[in-house]
Protein backbone atom coordinates (compact mmCIF):
# COMPACT_ATOMS: atom_id res chain seq x y z
CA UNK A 1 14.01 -19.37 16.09
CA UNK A 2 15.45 -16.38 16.99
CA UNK A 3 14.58 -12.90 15.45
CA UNK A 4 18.59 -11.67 15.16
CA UNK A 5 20.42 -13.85 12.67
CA UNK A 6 23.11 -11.32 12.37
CA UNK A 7 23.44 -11.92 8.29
CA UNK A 8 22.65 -8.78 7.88
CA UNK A 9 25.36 -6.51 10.13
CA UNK A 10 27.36 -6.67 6.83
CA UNK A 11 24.37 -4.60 5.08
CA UNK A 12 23.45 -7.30 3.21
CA UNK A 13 19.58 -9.00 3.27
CA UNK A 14 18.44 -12.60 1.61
CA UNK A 15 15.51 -12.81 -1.06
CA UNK A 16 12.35 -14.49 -0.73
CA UNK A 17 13.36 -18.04 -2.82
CA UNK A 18 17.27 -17.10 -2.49
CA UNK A 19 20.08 -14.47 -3.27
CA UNK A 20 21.17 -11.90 -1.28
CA UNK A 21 21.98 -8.54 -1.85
CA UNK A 22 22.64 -4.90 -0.65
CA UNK A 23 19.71 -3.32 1.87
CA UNK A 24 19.59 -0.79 0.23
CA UNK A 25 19.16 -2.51 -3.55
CA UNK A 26 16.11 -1.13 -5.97
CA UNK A 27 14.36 -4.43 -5.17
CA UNK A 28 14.92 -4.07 -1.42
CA UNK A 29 13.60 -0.40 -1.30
CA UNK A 30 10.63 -1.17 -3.26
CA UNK A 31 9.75 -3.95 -0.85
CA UNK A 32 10.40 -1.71 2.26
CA UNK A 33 7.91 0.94 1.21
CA UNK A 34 5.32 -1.64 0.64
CA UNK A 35 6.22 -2.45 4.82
CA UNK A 36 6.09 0.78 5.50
CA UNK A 37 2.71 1.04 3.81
CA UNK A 38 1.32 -1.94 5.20
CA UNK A 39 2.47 -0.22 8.93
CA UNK A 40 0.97 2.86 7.99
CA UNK A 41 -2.49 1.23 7.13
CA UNK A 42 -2.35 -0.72 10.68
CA UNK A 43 -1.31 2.74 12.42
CA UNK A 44 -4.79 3.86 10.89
CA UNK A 45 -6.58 0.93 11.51
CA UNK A 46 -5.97 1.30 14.97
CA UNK A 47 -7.05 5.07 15.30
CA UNK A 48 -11.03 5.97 15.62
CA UNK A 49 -12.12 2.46 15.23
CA UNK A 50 -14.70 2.73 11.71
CA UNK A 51 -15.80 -0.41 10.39
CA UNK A 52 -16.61 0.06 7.42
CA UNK A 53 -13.50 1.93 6.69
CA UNK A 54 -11.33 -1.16 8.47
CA UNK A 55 -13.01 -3.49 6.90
CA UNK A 56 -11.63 -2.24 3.21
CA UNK A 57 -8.12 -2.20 4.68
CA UNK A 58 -7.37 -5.17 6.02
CA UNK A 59 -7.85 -7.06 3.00
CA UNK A 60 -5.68 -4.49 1.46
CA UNK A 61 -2.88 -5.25 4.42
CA UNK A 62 -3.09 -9.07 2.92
CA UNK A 63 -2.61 -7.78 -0.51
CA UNK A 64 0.39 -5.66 0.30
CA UNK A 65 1.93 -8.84 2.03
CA UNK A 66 1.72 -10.71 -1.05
CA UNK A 67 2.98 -7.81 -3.00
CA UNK A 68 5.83 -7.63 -0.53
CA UNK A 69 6.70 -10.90 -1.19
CA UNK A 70 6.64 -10.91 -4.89
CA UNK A 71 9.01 -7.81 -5.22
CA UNK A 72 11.21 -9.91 -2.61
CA UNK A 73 11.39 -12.66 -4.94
CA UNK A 74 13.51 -12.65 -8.21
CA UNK A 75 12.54 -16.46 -9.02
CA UNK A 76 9.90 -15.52 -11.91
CA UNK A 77 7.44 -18.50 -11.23
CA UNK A 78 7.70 -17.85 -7.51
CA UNK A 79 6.43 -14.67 -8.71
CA UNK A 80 3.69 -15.96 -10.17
CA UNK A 81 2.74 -17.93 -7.32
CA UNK A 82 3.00 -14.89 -5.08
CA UNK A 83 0.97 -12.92 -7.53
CA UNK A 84 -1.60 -15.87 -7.19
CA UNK A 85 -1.65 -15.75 -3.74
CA UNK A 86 -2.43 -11.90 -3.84
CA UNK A 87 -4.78 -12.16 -6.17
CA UNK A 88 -3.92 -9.37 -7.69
CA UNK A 89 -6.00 -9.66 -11.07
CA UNK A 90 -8.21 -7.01 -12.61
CA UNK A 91 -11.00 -8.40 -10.62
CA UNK A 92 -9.10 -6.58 -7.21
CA UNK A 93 -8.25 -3.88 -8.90
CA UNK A 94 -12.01 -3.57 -9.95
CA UNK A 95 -12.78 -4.52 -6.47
CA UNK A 96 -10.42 -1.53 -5.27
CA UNK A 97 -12.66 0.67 -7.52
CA UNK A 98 -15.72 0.07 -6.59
CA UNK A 99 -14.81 0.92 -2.83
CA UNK A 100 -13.73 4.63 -4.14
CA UNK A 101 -17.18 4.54 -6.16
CA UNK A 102 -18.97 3.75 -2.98
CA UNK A 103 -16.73 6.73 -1.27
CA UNK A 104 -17.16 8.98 -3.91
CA UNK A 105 -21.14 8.42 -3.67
CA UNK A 106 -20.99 9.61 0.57
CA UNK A 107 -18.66 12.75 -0.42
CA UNK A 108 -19.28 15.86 -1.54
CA UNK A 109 -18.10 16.55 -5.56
CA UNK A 110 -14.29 17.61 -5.04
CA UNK A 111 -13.84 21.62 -6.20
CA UNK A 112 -10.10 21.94 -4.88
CA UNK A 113 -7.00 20.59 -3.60
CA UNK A 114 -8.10 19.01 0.23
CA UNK A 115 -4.85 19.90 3.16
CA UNK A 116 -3.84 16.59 4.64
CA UNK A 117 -5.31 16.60 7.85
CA UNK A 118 -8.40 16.33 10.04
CA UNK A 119 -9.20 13.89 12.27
CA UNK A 120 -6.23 11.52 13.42
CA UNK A 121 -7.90 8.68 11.74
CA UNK A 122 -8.16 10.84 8.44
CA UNK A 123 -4.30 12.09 8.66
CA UNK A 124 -3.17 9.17 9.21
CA UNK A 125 -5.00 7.51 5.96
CA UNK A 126 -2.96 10.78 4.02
CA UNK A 127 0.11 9.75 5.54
CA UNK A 128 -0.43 6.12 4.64
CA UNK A 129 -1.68 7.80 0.91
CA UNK A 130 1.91 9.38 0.22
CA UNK A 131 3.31 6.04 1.67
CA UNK A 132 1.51 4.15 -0.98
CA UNK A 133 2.65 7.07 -3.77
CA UNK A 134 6.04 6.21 -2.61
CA UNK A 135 5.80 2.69 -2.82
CA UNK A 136 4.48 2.90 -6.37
CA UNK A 137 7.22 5.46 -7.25
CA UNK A 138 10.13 2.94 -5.82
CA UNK A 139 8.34 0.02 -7.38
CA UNK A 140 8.03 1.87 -11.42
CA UNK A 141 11.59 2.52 -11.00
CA UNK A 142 12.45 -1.57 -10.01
CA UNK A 143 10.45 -2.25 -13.26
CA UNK A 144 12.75 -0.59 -15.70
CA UNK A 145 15.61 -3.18 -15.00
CA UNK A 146 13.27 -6.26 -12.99
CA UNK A 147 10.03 -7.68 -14.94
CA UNK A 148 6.92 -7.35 -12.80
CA UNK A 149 3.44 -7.38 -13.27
CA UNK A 150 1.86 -4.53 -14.57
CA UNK A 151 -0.92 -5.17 -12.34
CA UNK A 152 1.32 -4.23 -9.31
CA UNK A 153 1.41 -0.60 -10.32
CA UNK A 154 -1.96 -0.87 -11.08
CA UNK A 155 -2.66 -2.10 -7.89
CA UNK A 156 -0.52 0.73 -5.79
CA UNK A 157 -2.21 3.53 -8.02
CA UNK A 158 -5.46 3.05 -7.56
CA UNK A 159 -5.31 2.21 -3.81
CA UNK A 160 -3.06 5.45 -3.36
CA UNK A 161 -6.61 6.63 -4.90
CA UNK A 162 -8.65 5.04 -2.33
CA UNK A 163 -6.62 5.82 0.47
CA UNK A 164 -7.46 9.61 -0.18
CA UNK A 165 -11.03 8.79 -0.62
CA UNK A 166 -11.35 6.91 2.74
CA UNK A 167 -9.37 9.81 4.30
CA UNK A 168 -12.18 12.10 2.88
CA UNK A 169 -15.00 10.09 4.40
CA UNK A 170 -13.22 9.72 7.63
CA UNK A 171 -13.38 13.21 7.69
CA UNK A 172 -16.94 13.58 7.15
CA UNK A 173 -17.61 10.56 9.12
CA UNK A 174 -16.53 12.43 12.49
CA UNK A 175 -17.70 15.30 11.21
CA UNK A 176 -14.63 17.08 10.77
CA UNK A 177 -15.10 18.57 7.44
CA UNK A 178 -12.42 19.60 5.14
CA UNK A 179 -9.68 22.68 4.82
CA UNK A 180 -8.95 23.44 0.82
CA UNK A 181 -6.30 25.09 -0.30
C-alpha cells in the first residue's frame, strides 16, 4: 500500500468507519491536535532519556491513539468501541491522578506561576502541555454540535495537568530548578 492516495489534493479527508469531509472540519482539527500531541509527547520521550517519566507517557501515547480514533469516527457504537479500546474510564483518569500525586509528593509546594522552560526534556513536556490545552480546547468546541464522551475532556484536562507536573520534576530531576514569574 502506498502512503499517497491522492483523495485528499481536493482538501478533503475520509473518517475512521466512513464519510469524508473538509481538512479542516471541527472533527478533523480536534483529531489533529490530539496528533500533534501524541508527536509532542514522543519529541519528549526522546530527549534526556528518564524512565520513570517515559514510562507514564507511553501509555498515555496509546491513549491519545484511541482518542484519535474516536473523534475520527462519527459511527456512535464505533465510538464506543474506540472508547473501549482506550480505556478511557474513571479508573485512567484516576490512574492519571495518582501519577500527578506521586509528582506532586517529589516537588516543592507551588508559590507562583513557573516560565516554561528548563531543561530540553522539561520544555519540551510544556510545549507538549499547551499542545494538550489545545487539543482539549478544539475537542470542547466539537462537543457542542458532535456527542462525545465526557470522559474525553476529562481525560485531556487532567493530563494537560500532569504534563506540567512531569515538566516540574524533570526540572528538578536534572537539577535545573525553576524560574517564577
Amino acid at each position: 500500500m502506498k502512503i499517497y492516495t491522492r483523495t485528499g489534493d481536493q482538501g478533503g479527508t475520509a473518517l475512521f468507519g466512513g464519510g469524508r469531509v473538509p481538512k479542516d472540519d471541527p472533527r478533523v482539527e480536534a483529531y489533529g491536535d490530539v496528533d500533534e500531541l501524541n508527536a509532542s509527547l514522543g519529541l519528549a520521550r526522546s530527549i534526556e532519556l528518564m524512565p520513570r517519566i517515559d514510562e507514564v507517557l507511553v501509555p498515555v501515547q496509546r491513549d491519545l491513539f484511541a482518542i484519535g480514533a474516536l473523534l475520527a469516527t462519527p459511527d456512535h457504537d464505533k465510538m464506543r468501541e474506540q472508547l473501549t479500546k482506550a480505556r478511557i474510564d474513571a479508573e485512567r483518569i484516576a490512574e492519571l491522578e495518582h501519577a500527578i500525586d506521586d509528582c506532586d509528593r517529589e516537588l516543592e509546594p507551588l508559590r507562583s506561576f513557573i516560565i516554561p522552560g528548563g531543561t530540553p526534556k522539561a520544555a519540551a513536556l510544556h510545549v507538549a502541555r499547551t499542545v494538550c490545552r489545545r487539543a482539549e480546547r478544539r475537542v470542547v468546541s466539537l462537543a457542542h454540535d458532535v456527542a462525545l464522551p465526557e470522559l474525553v475532556v476529562q481525560y485531556l484536562n487532567r493530563l494537560s495537568d500532569l504534563l506540567f507536573m512531569l515538566a516540574r520534576v524533570a526540572n528538578r530531576r536534572a537539577g535545573a530548578g525553576e524560574v517564577t514569574w
